[in-house]
N, C-alpha and C. Protein backbone atom coordinates (compact mmCIF):
# COMPACT_ATOMS: atom_id res chain seq x y z
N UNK A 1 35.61 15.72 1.09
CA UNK A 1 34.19 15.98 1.24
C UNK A 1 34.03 17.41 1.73
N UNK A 2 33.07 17.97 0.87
CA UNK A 2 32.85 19.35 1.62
C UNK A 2 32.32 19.21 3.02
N UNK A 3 32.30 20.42 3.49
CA UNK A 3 31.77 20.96 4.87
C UNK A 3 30.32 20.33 4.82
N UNK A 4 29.17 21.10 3.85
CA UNK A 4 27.66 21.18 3.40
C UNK A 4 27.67 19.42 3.61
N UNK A 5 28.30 18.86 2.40
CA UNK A 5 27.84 17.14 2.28
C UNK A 5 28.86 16.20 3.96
N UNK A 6 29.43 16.86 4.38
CA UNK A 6 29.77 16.29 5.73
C UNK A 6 28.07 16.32 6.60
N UNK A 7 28.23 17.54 6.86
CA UNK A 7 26.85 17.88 7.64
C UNK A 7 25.64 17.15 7.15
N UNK A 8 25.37 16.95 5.70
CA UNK A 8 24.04 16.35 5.35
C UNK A 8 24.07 15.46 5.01
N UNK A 9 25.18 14.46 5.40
CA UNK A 9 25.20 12.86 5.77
C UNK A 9 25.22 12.73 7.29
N UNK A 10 25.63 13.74 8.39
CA UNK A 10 25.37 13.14 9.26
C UNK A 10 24.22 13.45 9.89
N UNK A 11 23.63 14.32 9.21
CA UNK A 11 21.71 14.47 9.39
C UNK A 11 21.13 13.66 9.01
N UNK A 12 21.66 12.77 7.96
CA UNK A 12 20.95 11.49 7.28
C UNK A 12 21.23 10.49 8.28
N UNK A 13 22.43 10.51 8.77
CA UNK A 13 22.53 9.33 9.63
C UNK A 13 22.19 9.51 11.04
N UNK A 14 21.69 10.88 11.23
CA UNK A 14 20.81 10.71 12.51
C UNK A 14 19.21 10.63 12.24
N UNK A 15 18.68 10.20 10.48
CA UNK A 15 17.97 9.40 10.06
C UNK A 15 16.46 11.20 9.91
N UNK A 16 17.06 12.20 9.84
CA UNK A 16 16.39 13.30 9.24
C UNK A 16 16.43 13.06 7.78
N UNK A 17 14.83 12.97 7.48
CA UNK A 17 14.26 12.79 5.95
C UNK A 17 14.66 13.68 5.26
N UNK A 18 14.58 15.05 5.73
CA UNK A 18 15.02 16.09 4.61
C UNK A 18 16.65 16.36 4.12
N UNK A 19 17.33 15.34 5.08
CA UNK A 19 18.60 15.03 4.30
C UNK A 19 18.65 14.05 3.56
N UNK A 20 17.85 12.90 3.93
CA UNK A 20 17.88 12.33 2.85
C UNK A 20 17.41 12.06 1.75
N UNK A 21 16.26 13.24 1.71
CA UNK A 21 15.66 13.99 0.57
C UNK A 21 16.48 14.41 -0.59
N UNK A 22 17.36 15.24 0.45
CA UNK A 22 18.25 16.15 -0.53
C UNK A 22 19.49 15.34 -0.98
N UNK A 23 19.64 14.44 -0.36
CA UNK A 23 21.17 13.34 -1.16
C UNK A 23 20.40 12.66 -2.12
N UNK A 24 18.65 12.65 -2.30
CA UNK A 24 18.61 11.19 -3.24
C UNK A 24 18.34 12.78 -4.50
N UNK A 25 18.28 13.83 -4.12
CA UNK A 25 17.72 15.06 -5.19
C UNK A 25 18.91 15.15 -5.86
N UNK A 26 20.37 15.38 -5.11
CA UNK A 26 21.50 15.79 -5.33
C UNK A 26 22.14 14.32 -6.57
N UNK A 27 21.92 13.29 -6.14
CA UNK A 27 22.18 12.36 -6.74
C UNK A 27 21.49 10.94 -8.01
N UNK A 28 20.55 11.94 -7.82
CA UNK A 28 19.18 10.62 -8.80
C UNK A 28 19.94 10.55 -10.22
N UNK A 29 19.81 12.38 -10.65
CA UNK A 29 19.68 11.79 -12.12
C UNK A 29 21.62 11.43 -12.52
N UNK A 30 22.64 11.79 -11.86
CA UNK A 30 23.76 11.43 -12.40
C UNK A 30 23.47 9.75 -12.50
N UNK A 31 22.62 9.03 -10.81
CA UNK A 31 22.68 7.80 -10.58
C UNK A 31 22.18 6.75 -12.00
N UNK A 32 21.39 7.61 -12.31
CA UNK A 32 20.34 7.15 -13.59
C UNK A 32 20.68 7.18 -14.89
N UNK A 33 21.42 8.42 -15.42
CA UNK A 33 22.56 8.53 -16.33
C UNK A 33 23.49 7.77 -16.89
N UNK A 34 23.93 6.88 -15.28
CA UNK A 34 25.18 5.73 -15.17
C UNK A 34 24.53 4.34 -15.35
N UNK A 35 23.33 4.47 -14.44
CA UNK A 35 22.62 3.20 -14.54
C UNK A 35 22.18 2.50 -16.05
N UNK A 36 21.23 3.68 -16.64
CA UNK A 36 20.95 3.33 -18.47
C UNK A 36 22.60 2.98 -19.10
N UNK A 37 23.57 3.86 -18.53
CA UNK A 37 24.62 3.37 -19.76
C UNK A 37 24.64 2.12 -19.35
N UNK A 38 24.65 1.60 -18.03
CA UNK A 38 25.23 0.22 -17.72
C UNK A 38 24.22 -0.76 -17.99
N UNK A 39 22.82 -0.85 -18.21
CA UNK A 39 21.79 -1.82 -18.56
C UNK A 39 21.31 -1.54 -19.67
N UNK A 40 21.57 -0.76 -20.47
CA UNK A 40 21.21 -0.22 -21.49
C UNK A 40 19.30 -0.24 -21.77
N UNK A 41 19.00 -0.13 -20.57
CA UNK A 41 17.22 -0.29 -20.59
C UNK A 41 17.21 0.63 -19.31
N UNK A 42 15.66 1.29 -19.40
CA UNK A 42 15.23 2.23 -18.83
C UNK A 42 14.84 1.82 -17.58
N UNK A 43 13.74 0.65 -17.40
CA UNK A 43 13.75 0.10 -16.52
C UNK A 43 14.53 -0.34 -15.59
N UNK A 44 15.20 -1.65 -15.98
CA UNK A 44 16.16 -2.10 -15.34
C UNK A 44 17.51 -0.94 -14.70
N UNK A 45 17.75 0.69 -15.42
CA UNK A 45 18.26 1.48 -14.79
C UNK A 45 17.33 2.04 -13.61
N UNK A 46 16.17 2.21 -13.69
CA UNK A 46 15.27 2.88 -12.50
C UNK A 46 15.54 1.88 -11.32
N UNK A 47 15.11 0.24 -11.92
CA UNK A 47 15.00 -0.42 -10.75
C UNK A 47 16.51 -0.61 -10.09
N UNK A 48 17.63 -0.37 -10.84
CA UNK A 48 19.19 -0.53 -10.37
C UNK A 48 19.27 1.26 -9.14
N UNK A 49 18.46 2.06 -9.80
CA UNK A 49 18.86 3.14 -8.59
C UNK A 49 18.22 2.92 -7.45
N UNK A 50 17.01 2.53 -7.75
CA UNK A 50 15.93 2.34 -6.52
C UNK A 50 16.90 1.66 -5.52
N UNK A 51 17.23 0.63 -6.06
CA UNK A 51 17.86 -0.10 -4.96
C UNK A 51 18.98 0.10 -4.69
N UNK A 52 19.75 0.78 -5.40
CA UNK A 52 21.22 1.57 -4.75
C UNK A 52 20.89 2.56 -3.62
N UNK A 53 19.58 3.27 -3.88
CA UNK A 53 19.53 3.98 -3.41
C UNK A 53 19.00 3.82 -1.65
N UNK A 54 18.18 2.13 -1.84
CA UNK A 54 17.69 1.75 -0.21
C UNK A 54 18.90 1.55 0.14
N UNK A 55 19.67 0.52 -0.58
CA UNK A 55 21.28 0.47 -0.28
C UNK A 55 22.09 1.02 0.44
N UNK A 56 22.34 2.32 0.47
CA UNK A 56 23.08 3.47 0.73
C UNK A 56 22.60 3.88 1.67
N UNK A 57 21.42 3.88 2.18
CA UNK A 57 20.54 5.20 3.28
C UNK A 57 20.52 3.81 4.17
N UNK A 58 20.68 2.49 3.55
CA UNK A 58 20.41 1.52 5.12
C UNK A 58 21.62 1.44 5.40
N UNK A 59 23.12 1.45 4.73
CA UNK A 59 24.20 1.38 5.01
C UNK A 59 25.08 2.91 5.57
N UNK A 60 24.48 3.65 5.82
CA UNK A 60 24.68 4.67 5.73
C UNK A 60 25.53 4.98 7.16
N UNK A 61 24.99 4.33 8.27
CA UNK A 61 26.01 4.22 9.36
C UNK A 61 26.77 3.90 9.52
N UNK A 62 27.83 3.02 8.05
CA UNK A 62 28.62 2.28 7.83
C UNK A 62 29.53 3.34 7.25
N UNK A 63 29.10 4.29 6.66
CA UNK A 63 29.97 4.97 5.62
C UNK A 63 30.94 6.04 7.10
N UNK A 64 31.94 5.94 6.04
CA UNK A 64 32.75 6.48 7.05
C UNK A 64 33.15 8.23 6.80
N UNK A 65 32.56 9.09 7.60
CA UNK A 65 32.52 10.26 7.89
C UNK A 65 33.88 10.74 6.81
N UNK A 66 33.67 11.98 6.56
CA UNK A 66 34.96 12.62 5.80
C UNK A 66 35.79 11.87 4.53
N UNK A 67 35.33 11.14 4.22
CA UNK A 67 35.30 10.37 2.83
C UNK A 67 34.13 10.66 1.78
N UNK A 68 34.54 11.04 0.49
CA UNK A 68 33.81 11.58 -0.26
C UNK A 68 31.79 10.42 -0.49
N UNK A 69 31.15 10.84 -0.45
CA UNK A 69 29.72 10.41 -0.68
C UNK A 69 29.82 9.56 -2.11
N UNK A 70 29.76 10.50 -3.49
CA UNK A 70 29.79 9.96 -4.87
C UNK A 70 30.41 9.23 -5.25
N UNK A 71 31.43 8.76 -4.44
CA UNK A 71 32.12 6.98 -5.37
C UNK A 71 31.84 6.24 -4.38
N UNK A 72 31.55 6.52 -3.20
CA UNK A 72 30.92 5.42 -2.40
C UNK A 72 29.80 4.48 -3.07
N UNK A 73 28.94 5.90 -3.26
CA UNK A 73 27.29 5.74 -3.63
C UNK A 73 27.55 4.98 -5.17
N UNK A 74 28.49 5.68 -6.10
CA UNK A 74 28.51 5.48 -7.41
C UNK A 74 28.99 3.25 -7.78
N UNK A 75 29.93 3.30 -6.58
CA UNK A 75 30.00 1.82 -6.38
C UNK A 75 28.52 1.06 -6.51
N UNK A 76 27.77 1.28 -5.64
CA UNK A 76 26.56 0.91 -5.41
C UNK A 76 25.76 0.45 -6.58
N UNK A 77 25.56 1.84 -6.93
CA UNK A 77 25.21 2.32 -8.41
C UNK A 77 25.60 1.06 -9.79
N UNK A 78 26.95 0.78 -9.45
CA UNK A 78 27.40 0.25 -10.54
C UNK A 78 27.22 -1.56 -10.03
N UNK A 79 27.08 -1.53 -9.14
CA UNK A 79 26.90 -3.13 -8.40
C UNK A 79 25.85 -2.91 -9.34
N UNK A 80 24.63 -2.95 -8.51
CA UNK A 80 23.32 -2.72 -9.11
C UNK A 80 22.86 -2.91 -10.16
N UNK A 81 23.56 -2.07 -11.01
CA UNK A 81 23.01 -2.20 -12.27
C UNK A 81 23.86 -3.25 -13.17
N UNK A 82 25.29 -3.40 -12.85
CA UNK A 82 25.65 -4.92 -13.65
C UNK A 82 24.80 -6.04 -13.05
N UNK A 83 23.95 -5.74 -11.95
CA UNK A 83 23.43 -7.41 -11.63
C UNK A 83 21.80 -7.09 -12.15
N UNK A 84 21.71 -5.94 -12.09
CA UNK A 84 20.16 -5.64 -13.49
C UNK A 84 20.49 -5.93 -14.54
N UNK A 85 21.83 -5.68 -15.06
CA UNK A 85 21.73 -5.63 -16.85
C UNK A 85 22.08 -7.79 -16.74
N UNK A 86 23.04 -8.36 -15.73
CA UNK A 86 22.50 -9.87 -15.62
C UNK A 86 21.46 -10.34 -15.83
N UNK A 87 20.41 -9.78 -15.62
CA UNK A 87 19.18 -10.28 -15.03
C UNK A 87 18.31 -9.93 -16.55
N UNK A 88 18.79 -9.20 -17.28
CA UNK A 88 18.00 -9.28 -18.71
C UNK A 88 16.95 -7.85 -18.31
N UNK A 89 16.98 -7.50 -19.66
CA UNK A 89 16.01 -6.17 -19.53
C UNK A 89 14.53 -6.45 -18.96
N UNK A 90 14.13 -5.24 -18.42
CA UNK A 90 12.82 -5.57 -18.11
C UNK A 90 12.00 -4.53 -18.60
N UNK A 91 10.46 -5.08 -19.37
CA UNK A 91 10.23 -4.00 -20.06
C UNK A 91 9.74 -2.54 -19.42
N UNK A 92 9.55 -1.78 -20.00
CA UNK A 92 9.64 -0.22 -19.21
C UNK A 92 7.80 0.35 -19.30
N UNK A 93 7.30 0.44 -18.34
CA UNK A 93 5.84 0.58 -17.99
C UNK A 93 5.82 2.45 -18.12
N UNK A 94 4.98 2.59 -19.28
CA UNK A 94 5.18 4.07 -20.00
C UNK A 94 5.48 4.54 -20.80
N UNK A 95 5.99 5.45 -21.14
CA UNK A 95 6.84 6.41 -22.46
C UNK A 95 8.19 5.89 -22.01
N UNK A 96 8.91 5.69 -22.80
CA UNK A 96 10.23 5.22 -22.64
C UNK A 96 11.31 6.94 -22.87
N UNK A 97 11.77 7.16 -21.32
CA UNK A 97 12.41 8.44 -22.05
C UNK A 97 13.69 9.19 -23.27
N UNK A 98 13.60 9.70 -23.83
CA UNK A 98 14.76 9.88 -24.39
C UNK A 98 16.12 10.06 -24.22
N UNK A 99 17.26 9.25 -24.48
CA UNK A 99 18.53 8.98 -23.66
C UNK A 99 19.39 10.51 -24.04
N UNK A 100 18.84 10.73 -25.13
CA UNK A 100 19.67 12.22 -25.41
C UNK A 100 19.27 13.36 -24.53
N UNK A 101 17.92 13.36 -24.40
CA UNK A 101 17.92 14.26 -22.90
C UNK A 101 18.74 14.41 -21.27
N UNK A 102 19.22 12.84 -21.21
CA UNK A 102 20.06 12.68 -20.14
C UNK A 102 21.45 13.42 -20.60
N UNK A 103 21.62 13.94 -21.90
CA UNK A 103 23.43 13.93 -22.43
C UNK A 103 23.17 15.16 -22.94
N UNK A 104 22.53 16.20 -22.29
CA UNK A 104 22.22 17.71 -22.92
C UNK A 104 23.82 18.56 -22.87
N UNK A 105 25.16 17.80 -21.94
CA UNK A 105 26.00 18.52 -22.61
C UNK A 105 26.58 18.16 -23.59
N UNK A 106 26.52 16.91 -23.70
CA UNK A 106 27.48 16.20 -24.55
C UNK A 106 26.57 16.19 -25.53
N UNK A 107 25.19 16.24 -25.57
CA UNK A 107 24.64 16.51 -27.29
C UNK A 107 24.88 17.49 -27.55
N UNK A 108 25.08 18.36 -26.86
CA UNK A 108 25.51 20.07 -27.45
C UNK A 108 26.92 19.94 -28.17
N UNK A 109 27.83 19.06 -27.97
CA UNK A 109 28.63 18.97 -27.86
C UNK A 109 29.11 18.09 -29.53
N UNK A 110 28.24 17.60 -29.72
CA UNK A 110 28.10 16.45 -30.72
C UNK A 110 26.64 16.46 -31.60
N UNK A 111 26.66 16.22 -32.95
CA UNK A 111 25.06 16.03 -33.64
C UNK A 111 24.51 14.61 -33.49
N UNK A 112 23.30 14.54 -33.24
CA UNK A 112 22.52 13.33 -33.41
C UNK A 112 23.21 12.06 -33.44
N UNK A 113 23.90 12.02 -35.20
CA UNK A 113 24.88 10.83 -35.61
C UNK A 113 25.94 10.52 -34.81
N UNK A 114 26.53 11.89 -34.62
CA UNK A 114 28.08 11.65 -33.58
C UNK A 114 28.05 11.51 -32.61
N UNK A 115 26.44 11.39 -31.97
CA UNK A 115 26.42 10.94 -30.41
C UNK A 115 26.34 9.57 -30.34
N UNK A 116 24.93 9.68 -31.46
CA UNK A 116 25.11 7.69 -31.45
C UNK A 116 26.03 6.89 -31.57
N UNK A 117 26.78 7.63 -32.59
CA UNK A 117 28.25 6.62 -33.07
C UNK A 117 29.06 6.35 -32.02
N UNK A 118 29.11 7.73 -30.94
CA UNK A 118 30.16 7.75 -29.83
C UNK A 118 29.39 6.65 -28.71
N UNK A 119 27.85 6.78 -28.29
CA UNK A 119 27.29 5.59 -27.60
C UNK A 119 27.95 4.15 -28.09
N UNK A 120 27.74 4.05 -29.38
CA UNK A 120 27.60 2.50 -29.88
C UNK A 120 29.37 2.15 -29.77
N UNK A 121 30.02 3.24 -29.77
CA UNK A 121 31.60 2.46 -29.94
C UNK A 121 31.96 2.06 -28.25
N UNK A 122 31.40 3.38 -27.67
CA UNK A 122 31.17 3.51 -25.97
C UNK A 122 30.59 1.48 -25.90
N UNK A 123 29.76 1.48 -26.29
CA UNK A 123 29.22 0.72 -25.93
C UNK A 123 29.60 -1.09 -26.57
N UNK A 124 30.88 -1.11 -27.41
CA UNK A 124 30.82 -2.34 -27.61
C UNK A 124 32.22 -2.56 -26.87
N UNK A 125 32.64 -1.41 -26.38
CA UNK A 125 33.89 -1.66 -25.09
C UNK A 125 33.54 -2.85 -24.44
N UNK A 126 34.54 -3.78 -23.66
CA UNK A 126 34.27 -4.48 -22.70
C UNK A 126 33.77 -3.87 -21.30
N UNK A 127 33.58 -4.15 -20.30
CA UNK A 127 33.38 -3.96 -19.27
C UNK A 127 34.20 -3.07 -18.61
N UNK A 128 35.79 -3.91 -18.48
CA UNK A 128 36.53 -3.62 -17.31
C UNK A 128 37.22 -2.31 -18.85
N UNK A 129 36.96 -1.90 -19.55
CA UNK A 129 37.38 -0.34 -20.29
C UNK A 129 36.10 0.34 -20.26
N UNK A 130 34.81 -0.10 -20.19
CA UNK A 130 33.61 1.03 -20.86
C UNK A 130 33.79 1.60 -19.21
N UNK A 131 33.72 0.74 -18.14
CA UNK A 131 32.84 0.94 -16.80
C UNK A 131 33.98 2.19 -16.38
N UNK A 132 35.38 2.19 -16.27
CA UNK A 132 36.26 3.58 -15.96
C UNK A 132 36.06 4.85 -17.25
N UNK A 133 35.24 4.30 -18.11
CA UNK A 133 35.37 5.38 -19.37
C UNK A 133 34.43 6.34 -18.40
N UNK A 134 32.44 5.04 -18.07
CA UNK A 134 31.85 6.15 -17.61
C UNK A 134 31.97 6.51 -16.90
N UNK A 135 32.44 6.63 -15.86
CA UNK A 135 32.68 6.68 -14.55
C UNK A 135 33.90 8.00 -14.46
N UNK A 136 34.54 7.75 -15.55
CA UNK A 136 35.71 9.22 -15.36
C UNK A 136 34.53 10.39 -15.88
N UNK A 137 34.11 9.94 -17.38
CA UNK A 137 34.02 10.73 -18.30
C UNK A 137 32.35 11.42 -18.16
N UNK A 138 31.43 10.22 -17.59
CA UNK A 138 29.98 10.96 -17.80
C UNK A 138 29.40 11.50 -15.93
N UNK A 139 29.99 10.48 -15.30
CA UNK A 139 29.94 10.60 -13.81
C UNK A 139 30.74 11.83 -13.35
N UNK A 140 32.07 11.94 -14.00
CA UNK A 140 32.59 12.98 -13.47
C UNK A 140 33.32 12.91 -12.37
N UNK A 141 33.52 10.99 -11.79
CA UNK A 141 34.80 10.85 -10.75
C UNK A 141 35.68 11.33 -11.72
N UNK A 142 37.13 11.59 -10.62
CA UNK A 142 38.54 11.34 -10.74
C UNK A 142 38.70 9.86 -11.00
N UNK A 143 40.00 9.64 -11.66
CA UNK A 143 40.49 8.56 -12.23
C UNK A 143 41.32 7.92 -10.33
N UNK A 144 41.13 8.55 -9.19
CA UNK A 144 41.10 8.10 -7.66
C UNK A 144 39.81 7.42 -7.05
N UNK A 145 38.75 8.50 -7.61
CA UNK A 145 37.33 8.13 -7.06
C UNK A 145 36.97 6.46 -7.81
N UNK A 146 37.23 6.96 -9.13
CA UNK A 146 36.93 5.67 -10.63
C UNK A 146 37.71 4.34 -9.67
N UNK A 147 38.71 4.26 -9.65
CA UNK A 147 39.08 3.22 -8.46
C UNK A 147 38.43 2.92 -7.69
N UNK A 148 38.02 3.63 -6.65
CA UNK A 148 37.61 3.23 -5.59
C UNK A 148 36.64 2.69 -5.82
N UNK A 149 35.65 3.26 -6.54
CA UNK A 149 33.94 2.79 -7.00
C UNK A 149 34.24 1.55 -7.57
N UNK A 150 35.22 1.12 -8.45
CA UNK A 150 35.72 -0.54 -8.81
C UNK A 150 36.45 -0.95 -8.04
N UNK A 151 36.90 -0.94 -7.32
CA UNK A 151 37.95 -1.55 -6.28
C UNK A 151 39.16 -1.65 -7.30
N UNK A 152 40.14 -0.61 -7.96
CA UNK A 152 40.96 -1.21 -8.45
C UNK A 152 41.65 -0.27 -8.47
N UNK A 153 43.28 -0.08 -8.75
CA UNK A 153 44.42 0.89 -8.09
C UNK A 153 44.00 2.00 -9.55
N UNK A 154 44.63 2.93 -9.04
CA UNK A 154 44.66 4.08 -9.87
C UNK A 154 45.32 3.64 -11.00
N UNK A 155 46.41 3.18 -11.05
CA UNK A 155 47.46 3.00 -12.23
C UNK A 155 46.58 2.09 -13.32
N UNK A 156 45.58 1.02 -12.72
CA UNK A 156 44.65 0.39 -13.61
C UNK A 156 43.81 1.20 -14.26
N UNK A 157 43.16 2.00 -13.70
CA UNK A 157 42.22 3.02 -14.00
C UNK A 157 42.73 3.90 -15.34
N UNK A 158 44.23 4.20 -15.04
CA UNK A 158 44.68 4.73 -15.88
C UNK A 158 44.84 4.10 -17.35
N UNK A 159 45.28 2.94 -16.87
CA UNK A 159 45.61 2.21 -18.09
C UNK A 159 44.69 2.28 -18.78
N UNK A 160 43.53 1.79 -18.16
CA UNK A 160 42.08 1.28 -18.64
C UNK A 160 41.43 2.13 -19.58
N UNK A 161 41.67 3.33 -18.95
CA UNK A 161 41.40 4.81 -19.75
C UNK A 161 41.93 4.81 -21.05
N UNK A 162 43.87 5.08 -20.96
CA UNK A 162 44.08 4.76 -22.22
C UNK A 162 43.45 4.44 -22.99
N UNK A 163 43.78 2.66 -22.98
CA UNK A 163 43.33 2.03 -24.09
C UNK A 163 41.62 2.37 -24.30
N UNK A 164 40.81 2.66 -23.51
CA UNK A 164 39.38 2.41 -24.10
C UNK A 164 39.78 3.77 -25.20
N UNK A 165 40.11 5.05 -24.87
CA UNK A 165 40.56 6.50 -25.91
C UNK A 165 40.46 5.83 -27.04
N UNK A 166 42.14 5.28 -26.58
CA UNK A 166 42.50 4.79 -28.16
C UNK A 166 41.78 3.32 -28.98
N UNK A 167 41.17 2.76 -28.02
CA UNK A 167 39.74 2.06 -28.87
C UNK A 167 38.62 2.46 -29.40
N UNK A 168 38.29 3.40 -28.66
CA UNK A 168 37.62 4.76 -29.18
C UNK A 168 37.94 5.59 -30.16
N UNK A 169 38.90 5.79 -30.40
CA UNK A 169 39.51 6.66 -31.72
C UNK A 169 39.82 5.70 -32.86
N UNK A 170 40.32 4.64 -32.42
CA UNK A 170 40.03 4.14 -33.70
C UNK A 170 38.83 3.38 -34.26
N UNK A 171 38.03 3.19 -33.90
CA UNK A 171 36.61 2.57 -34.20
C UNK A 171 35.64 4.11 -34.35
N UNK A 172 35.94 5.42 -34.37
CA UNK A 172 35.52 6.40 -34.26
C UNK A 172 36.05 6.88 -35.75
N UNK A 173 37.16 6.68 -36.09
CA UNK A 173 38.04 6.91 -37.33
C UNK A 173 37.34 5.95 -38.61
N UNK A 174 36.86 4.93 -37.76
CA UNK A 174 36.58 4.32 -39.09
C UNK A 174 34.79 4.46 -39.49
């Protein structure tokens, strides 16, 4: 954990708003990013951060100093929203936003077709391969952090990785 996010968790946990302003600023939209991949609805991702997010700021005296913030929080995150995407979509009150706006590097990165294709193969993964895909690949943990946020050893993580690639490449090939 840096120095900066040491200090502005323990301003949060001496319960100063403008830190915890700045952790829900620092962290919304990755939280939201992760949440839609995991419920695949807009809603049910808003309402999965909302509540990661009371989550975290009421548990927050719990978290233990000098341990990184983002796979703590990202655990949360991912509770959350597998027990939203349980719970069945809920419909979305508004303009429904566009998911390619959340993926402005990775659409740069890819056209229209080759993003969708890469979502939909992303997306007929099982669980215990899609959830370390996002979590390495769109979240931006380490394949250490990706553990921790699942409770599961690195060497799994690894594996897990593997094979989703190479399930990915070949359902990408065809």
């Amino acid at each position: 954990m840096s120095p900066r996010e040491n200090e502005l968790i323990q301003r949060a946990k001496a319960g100063e708003e403008e830190a915890l302003e700045t952790i829900f600023r620092l962290h919304v939209e990755a939280a939201v990013r992760l949440a839609y991949l995991i419920t695949r609805n807009w809603a049910s991702a808003e309402d999965a951060v909302q509540e990661a997010f009371i989550q975290a700021f009421r548990s927050l005296a719990s978290f233990r100093e000098g341990r990184p913030f983002k796979p703590w929080f990202t655990k949360i995150v991912v509770n959350k929203s597998i027990r939203a995407k349980e719970q069945g979509p809920r419909p979305y009150q508004g303009e429904e936003p566009n998911p390619h706006r959340l993926f402005q590097p990775e659409k740069r990165a890819l056209d229209k077709e080759g993003l969708q294709a890469l979502f939909a193969a992303i997306n007929s993964l099982d669980e215990g391969h899609r959830l370390p895909l996002l979590l390495k690949y769109f979240s931006g943990l380490t394949e250490a952090e990706t553990g921790a946020a699942l409770g599961l050893p690195v060497s799994t993580v690894k594996s897990r990785l593997y094979t989703a690639r190479q399930r990915l490449k070949k359902q990408l090939e065809n």
